[in-house]
C-alpha atoms as a PDB file:
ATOM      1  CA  UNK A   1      94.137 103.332 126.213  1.00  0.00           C
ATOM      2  CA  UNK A   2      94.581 100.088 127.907  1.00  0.00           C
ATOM      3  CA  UNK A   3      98.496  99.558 128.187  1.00  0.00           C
ATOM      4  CA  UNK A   4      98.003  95.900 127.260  1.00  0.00           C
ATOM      5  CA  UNK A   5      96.154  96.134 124.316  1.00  0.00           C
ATOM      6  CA  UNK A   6      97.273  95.434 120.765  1.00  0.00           C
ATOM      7  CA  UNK A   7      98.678  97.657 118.619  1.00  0.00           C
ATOM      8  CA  UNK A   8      99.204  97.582 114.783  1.00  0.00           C
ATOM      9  CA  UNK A   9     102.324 100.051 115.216  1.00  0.00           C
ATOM     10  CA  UNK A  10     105.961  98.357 114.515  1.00  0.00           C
ATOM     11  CA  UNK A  11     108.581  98.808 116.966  1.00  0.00           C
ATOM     12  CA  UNK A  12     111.824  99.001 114.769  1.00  0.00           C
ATOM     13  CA  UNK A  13     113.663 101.286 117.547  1.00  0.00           C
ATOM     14  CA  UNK A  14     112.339  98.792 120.266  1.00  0.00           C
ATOM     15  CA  UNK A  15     115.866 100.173 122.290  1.00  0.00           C
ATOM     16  CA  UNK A  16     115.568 103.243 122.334  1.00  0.00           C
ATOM     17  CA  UNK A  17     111.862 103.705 123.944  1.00  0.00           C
ATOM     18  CA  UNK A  18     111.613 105.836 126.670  1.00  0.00           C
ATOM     19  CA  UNK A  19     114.561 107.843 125.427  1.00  0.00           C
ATOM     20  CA  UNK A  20     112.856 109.892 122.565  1.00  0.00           C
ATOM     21  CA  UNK A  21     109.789 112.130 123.357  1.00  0.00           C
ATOM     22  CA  UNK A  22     107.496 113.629 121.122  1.00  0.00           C
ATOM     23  CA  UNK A  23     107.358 117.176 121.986  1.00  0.00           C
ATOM     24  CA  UNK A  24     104.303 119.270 122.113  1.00  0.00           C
ATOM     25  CA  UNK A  25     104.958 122.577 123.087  1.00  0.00           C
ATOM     26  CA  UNK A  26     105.098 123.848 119.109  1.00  0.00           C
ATOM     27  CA  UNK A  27     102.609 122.183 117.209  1.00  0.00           C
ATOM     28  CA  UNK A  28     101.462 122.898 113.505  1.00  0.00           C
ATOM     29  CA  UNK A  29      98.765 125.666 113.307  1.00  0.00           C
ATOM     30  CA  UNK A  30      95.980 126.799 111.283  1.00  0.00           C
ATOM     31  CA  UNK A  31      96.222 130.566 109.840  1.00  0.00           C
ATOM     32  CA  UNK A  32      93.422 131.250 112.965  1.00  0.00           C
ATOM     33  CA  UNK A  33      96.148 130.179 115.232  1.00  0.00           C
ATOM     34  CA  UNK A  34      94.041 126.569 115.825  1.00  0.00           C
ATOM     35  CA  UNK A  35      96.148 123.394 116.025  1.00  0.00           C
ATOM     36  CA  UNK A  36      96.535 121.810 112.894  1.00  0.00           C
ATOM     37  CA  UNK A  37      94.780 118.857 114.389  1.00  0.00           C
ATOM     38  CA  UNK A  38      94.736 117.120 110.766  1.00  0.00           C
ATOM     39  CA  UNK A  39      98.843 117.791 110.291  1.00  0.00           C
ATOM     40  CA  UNK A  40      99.324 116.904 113.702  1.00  0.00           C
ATOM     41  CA  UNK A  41      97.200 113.433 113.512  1.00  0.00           C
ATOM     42  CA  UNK A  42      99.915 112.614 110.705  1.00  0.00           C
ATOM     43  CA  UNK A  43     102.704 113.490 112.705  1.00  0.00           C
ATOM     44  CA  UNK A  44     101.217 111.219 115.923  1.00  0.00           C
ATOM     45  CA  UNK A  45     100.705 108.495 113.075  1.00  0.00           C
ATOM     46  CA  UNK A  46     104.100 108.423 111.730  1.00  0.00           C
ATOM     47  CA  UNK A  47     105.520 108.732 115.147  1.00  0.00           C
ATOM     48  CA  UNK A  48     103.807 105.934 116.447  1.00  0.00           C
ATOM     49  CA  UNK A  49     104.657 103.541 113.485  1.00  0.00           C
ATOM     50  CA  UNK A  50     108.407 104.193 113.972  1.00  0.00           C
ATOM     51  CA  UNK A  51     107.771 102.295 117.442  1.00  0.00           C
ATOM     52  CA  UNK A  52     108.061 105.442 119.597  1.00  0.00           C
ATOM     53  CA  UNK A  53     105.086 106.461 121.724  1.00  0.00           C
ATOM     54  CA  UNK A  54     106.133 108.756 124.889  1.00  0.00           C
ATOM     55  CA  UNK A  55     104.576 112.353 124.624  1.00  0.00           C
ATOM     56  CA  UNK A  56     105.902 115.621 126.144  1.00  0.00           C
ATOM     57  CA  UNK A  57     103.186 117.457 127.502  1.00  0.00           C
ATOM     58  CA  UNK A  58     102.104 119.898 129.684  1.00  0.00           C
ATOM     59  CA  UNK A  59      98.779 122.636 130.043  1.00  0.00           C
ATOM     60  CA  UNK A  60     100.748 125.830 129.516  1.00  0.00           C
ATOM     61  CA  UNK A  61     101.694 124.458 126.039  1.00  0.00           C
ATOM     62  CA  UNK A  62      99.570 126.237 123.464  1.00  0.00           C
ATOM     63  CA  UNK A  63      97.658 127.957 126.112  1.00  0.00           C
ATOM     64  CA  UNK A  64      96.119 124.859 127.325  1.00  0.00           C
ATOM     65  CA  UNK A  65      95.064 123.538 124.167  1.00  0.00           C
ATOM     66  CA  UNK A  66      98.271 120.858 123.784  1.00  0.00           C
ATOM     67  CA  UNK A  67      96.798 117.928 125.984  1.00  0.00           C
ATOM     68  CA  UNK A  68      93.310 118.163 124.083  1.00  0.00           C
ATOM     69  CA  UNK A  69      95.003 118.422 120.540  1.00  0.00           C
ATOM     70  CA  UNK A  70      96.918 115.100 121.329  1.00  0.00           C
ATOM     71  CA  UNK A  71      94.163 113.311 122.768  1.00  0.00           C
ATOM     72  CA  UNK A  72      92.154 114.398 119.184  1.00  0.00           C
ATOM     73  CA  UNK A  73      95.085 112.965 117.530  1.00  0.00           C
ATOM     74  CA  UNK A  74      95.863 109.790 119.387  1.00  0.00           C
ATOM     75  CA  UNK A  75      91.830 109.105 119.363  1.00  0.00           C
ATOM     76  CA  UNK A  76      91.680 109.920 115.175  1.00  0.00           C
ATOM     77  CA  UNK A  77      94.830 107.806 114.504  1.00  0.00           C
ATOM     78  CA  UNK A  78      93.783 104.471 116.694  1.00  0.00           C
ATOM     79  CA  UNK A  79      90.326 104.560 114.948  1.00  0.00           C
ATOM     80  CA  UNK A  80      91.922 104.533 111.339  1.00  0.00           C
END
């Protein structure tokens, strides 16, 4: 995503970005042990509209399937 381009997300805790992550090392799963990519949209969503938007990330998290879940969910939520 371009860093300059508009959002529709408020920013009520404009002070306190950068301090508070959004950690995805545990992330809601499907009985088959799948992401919950729908949950986890929801949870990006509401995360987002409280004016937060840094992610912790990293491959090892959920055997490598962390990064692609949140790129699902960041893709799903800006096309809503």
């Amino acid at each position: 995503m371009n860093a300059t381009a508009p959002t529709t997300h408020a920013t009520p805790f404009e002070g306190v970005r950068g301090k508070l992550s959004f950690g995805c090392m545990r992330l809601p799963k499907l009985e088959d042990g799948a992401v919950d990519i729908a949950t986890f949209t929801q949870m990006v969503d509401a995360f987002l509209d409280g004016g937060l938007n840094y992610f912790d990330t990293a491959r090892p998290y959920h055997s490598g399937g962390s990064e692609p879940s949140l790129a699902q969910a960041l893709v799903a939520v800006f096309e809503m």
